[in-house]
N, C-alpha and C. Protein backbone atom coordinates (compact mmCIF):
# COMPACT_ATOMS: atom_id res chain seq x y z
N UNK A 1 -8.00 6.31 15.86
CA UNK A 1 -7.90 5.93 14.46
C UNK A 1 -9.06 4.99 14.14
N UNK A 2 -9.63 5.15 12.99
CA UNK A 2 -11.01 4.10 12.87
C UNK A 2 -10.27 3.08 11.56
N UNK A 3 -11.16 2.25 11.77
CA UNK A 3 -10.28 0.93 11.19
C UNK A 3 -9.62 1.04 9.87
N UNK A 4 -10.14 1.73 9.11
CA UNK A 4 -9.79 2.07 7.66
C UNK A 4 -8.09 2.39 7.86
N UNK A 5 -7.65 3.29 8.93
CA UNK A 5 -6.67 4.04 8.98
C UNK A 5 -5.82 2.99 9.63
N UNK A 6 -6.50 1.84 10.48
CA UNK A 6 -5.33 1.15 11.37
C UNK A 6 -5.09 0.32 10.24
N UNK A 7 -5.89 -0.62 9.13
CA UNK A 7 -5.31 -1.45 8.51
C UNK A 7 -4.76 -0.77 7.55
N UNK A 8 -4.46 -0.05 6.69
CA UNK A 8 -3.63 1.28 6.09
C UNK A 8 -2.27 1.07 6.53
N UNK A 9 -2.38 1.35 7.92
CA UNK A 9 -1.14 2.04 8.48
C UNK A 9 -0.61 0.31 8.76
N UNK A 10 -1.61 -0.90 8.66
CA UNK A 10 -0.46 -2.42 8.62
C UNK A 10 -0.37 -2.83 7.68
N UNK A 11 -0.78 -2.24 6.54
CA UNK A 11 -0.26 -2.91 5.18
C UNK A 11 1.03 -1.55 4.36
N UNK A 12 0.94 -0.64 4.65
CA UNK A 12 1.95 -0.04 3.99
C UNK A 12 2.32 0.87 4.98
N UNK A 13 3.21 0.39 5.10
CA UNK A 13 4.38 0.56 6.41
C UNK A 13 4.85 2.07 6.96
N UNK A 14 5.24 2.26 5.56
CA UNK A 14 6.20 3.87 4.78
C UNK A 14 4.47 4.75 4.77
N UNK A 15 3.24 4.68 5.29
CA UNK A 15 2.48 5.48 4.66
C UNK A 15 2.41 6.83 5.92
N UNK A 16 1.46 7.72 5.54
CA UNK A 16 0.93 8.81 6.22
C UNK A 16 0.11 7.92 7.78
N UNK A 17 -0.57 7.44 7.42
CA UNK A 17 -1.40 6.41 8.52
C UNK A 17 -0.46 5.69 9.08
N UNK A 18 0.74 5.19 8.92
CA UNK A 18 1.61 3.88 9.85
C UNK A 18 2.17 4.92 10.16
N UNK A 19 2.76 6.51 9.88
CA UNK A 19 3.27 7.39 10.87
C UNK A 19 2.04 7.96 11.85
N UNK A 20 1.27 8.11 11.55
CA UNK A 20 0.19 8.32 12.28
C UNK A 20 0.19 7.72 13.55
N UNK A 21 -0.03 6.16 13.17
CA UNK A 21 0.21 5.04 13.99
C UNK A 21 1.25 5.08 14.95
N UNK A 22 2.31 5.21 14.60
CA UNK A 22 3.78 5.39 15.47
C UNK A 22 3.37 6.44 16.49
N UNK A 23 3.20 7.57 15.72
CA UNK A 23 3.18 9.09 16.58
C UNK A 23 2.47 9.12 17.83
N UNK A 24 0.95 8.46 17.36
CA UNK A 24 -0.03 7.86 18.49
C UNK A 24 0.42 7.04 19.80
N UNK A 25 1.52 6.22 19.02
CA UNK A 25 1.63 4.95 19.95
C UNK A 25 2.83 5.60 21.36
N UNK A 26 3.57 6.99 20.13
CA UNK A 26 4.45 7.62 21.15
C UNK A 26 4.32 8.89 22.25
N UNK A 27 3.14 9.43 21.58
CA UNK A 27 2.90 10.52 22.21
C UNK A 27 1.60 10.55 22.54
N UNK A 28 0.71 9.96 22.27
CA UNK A 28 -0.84 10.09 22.65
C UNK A 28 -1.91 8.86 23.07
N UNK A 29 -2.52 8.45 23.39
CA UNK A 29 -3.34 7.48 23.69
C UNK A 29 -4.47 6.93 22.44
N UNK A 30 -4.32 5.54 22.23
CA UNK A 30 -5.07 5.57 20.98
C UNK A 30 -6.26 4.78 21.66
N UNK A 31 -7.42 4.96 21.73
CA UNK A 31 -8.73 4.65 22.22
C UNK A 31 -9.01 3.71 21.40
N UNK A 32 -10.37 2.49 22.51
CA UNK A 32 -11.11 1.23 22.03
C UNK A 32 -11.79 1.62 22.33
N UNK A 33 -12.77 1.18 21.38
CA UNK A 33 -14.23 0.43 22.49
C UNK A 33 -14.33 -0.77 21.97
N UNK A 34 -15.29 -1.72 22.62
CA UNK A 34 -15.66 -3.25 22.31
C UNK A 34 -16.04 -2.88 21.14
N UNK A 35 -17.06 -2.15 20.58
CA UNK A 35 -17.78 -2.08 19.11
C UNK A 35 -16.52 -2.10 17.71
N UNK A 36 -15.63 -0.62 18.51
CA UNK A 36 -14.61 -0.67 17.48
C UNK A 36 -13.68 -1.83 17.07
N UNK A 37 -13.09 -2.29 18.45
CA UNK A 37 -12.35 -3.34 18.50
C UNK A 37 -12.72 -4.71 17.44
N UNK A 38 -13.81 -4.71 17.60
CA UNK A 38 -14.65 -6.23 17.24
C UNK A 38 -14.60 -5.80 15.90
N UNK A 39 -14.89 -4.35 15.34
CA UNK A 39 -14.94 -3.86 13.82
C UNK A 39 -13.44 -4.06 13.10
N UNK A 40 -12.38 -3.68 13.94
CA UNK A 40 -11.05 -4.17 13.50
C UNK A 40 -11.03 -5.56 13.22
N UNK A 41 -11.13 -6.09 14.12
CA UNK A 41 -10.94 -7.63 14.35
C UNK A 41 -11.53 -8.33 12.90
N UNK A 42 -12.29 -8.24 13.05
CA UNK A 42 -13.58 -8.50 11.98
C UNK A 42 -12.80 -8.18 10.54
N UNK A 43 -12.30 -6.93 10.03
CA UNK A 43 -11.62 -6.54 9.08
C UNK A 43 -10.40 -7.07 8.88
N UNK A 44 -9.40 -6.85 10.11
CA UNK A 44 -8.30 -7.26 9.74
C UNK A 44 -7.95 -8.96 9.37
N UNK A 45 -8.74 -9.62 9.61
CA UNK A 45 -9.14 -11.58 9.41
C UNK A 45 -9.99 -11.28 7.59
N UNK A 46 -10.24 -10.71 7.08
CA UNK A 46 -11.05 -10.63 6.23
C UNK A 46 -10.07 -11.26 4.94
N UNK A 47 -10.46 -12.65 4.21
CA UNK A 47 -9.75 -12.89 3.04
C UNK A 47 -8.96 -12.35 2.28
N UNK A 48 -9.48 -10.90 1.92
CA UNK A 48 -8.92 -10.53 0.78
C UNK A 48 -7.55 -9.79 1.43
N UNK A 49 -6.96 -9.80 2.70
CA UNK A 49 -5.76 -9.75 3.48
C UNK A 49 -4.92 -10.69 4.12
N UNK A 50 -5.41 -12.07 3.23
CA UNK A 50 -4.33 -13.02 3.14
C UNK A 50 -3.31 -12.86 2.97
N UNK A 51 -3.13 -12.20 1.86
CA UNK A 51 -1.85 -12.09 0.54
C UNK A 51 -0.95 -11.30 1.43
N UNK A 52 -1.15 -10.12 2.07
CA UNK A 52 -0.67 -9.67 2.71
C UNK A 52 -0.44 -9.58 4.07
N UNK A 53 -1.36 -10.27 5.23
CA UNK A 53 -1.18 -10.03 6.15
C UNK A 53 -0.99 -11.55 6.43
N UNK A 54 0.20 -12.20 7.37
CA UNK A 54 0.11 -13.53 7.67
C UNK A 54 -0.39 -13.15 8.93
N UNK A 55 -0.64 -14.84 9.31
CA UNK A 55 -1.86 -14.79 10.78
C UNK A 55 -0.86 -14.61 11.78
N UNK A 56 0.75 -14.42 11.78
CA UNK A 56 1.54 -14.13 12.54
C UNK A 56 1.66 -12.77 12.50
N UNK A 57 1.56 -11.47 11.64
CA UNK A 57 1.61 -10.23 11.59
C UNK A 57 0.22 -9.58 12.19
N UNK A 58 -0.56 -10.65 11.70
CA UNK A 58 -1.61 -9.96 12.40
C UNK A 58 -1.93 -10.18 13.90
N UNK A 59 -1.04 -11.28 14.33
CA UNK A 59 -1.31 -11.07 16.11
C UNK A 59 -0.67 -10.36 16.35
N UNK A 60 0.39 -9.80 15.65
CA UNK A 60 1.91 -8.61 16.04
C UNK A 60 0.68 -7.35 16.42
N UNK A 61 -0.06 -7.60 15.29
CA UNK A 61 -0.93 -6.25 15.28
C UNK A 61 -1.50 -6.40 16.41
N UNK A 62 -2.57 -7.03 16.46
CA UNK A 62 -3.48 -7.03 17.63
C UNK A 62 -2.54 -6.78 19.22
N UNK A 63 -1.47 -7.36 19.32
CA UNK A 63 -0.78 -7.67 20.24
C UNK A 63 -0.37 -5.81 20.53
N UNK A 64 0.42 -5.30 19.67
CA UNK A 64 0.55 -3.46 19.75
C UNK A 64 -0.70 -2.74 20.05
N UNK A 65 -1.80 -3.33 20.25
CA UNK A 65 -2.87 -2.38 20.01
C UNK A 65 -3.56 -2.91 21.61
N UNK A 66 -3.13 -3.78 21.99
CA UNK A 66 -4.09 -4.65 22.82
C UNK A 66 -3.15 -3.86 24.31
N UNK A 67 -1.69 -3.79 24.24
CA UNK A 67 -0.55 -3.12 24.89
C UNK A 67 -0.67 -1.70 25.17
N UNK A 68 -1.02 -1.11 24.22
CA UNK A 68 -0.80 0.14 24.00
C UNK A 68 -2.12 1.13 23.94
N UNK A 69 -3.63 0.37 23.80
CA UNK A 69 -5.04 1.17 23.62
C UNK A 69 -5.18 1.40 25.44
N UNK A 70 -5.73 2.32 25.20
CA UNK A 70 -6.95 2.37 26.35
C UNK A 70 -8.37 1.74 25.64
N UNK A 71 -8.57 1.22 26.59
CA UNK A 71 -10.23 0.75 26.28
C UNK A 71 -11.50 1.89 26.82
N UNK A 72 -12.53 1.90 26.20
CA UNK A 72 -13.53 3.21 26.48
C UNK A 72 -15.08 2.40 26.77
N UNK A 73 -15.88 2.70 27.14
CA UNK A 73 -17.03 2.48 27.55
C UNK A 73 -17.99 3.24 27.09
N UNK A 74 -17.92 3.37 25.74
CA UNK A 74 -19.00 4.88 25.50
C UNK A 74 -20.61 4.57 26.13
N UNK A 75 -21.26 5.89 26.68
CA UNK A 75 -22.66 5.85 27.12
C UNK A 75 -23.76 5.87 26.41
N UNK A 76 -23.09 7.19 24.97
CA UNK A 76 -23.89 8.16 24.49
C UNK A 76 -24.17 7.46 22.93
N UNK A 77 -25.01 7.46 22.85
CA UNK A 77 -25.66 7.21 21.31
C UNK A 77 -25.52 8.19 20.25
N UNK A 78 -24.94 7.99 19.30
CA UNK A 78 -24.85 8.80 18.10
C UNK A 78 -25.34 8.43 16.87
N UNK A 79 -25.66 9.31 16.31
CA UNK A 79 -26.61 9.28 14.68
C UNK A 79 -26.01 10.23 13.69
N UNK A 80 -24.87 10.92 13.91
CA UNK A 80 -24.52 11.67 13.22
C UNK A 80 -24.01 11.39 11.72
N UNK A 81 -23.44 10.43 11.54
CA UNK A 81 -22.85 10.24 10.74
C UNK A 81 -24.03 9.30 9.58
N UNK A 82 -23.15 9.92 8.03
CA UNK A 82 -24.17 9.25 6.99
C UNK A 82 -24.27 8.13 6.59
N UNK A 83 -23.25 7.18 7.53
CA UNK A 83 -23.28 5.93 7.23
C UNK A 83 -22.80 5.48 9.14
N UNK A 84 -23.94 4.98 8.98
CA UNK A 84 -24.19 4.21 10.54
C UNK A 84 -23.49 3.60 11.09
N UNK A 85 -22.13 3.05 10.41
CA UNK A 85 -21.79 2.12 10.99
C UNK A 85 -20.39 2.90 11.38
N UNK A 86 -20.61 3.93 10.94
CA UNK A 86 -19.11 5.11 11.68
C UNK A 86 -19.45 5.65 12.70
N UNK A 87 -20.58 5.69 13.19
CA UNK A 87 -20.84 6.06 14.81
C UNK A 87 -20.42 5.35 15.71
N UNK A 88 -20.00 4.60 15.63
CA UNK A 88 -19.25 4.12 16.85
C UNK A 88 -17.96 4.75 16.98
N UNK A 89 -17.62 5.12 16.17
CA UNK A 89 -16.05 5.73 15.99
C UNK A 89 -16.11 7.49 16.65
N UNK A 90 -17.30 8.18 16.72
CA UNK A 90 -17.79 9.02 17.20
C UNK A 90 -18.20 8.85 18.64
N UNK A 91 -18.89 7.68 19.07
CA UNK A 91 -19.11 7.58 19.97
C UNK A 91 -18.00 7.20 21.05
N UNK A 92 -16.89 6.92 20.28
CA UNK A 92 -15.97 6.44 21.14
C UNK A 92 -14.93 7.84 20.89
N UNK A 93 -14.75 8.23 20.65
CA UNK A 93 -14.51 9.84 20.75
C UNK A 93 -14.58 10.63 21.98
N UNK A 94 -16.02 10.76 21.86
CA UNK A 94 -16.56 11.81 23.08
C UNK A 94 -16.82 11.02 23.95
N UNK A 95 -16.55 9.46 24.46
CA UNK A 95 -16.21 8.92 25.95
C UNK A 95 -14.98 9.48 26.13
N UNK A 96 -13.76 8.71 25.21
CA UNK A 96 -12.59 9.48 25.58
C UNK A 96 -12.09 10.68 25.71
N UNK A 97 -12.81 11.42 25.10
CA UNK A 97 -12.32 12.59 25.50
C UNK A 97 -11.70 12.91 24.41
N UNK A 98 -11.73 12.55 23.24
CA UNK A 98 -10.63 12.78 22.46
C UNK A 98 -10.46 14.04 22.22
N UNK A 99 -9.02 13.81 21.10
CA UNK A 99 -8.58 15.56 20.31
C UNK A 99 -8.97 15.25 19.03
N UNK A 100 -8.61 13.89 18.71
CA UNK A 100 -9.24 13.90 17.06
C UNK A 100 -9.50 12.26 16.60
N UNK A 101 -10.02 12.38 15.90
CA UNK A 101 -10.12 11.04 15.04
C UNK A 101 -9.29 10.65 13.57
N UNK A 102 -8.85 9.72 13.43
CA UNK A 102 -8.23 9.83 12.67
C UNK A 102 -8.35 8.89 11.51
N UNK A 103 -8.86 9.58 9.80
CA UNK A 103 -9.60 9.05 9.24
C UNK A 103 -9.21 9.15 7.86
N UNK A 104 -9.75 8.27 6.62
CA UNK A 104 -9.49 8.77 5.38
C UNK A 104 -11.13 9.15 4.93
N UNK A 105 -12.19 8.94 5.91
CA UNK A 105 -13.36 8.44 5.03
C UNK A 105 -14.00 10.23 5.30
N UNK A 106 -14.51 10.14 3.90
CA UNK A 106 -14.80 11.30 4.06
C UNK A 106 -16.48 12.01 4.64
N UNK A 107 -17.41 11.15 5.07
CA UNK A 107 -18.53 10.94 5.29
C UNK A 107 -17.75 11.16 6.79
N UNK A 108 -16.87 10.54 7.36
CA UNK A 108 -17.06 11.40 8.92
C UNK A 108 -16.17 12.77 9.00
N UNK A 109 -15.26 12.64 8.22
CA UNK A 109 -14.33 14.48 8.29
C UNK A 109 -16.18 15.14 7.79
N UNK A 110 -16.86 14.72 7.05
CA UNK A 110 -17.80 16.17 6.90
C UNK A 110 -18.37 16.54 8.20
N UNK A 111 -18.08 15.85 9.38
CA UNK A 111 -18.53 16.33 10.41
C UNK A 111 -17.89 17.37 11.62
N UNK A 112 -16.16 17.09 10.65
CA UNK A 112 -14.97 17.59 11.45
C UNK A 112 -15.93 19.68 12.04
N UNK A 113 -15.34 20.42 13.06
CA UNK A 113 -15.60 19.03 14.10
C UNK A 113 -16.65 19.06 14.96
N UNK A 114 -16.49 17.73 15.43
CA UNK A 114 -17.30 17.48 15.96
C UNK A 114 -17.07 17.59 17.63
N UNK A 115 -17.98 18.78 18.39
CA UNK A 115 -17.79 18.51 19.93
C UNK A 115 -16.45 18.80 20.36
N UNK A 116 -15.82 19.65 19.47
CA UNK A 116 -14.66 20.14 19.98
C UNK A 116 -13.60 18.77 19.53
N UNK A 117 -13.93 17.42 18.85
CA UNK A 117 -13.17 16.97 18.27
C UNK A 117 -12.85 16.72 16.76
N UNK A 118 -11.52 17.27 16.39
CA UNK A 118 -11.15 17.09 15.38
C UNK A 118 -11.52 15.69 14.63
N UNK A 119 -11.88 15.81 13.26
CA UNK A 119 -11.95 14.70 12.07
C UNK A 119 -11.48 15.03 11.15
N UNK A 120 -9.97 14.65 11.19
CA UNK A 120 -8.98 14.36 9.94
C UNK A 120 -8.27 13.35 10.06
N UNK A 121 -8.01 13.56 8.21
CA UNK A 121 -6.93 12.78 7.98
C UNK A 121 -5.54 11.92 8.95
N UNK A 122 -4.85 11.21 8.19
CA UNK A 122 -3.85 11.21 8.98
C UNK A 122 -2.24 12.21 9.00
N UNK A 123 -2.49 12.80 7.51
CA UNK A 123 -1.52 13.60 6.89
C UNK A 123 -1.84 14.82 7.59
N UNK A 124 -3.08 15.25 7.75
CA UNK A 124 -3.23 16.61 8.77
C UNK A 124 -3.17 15.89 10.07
N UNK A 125 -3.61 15.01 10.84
CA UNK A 125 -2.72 14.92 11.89
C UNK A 125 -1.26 14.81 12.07
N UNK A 126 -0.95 14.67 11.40
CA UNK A 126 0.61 14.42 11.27
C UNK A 126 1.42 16.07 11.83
N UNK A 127 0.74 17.06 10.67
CA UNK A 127 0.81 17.95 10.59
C UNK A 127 0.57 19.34 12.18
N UNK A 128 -0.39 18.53 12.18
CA UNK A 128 -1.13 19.88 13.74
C UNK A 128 -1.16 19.28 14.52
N UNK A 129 -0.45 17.91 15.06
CA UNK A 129 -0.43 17.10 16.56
C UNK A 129 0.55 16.89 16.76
């Protein structure tokens, strides 16, 4: 899941992305890398998620994710994507091995797929995983 989809799925609970989230956490392995991780981190502390996230929900968060990720080591350098700063989310993909990524942004589904890994939504994962 790239960050868009994890903070999604911790601010509205009932959504397509927080089942996403669940499904992942029950049946599949949800992948890190340091780059991604630090990109969450970074987002989910971000002001304008005061209102909603207290600094106690958000260690809940970190704490489920920190339990439950595998961590990845990607090797491989990627450029694919039209905004640079979603390659890491690619790159941490094809270390793991993944089946899919799981996304709302639509600059990386135009790549779906990629390397034999899926880039969708979370409503089509929902759907075909």
């Amino acid at each position: 899941m790239d960050t868009n989809a994890l903070i999604s799925a911790a601010l509205i609970g009932d959504s397509a992305n927080a089942k996403a989230f669940d499904k992942v956490l029950r049946e599949g392995v949800l992948a890190f890398s340091e780059p991604t991780f630090l990109e969450f981190m970074e987002v989910l502390y971000r002001p304008k998620f005061d209102k909603y996230l207290s600094d106690e929900k958000r260690s809940g968060i970190i704490a489920v994710i920190e339990q439950n990720a595998k961590r990845f080591a990607p090797t491989e350098t990627i450029t694919s994507c039209a905004d640079p700063d979603d390659n890491i989310f690619l790159e941490l993909a094809l270390a793991a091995n993944a089946a899919c990524i799981i996304t709302g942004d639509k600059k990386l589904q135009l790549l779906h797929p990629l390397r034999g890994v899926s880039i969708i939504n979370a409503a089509d994962f929902l759907l075909r995983f």
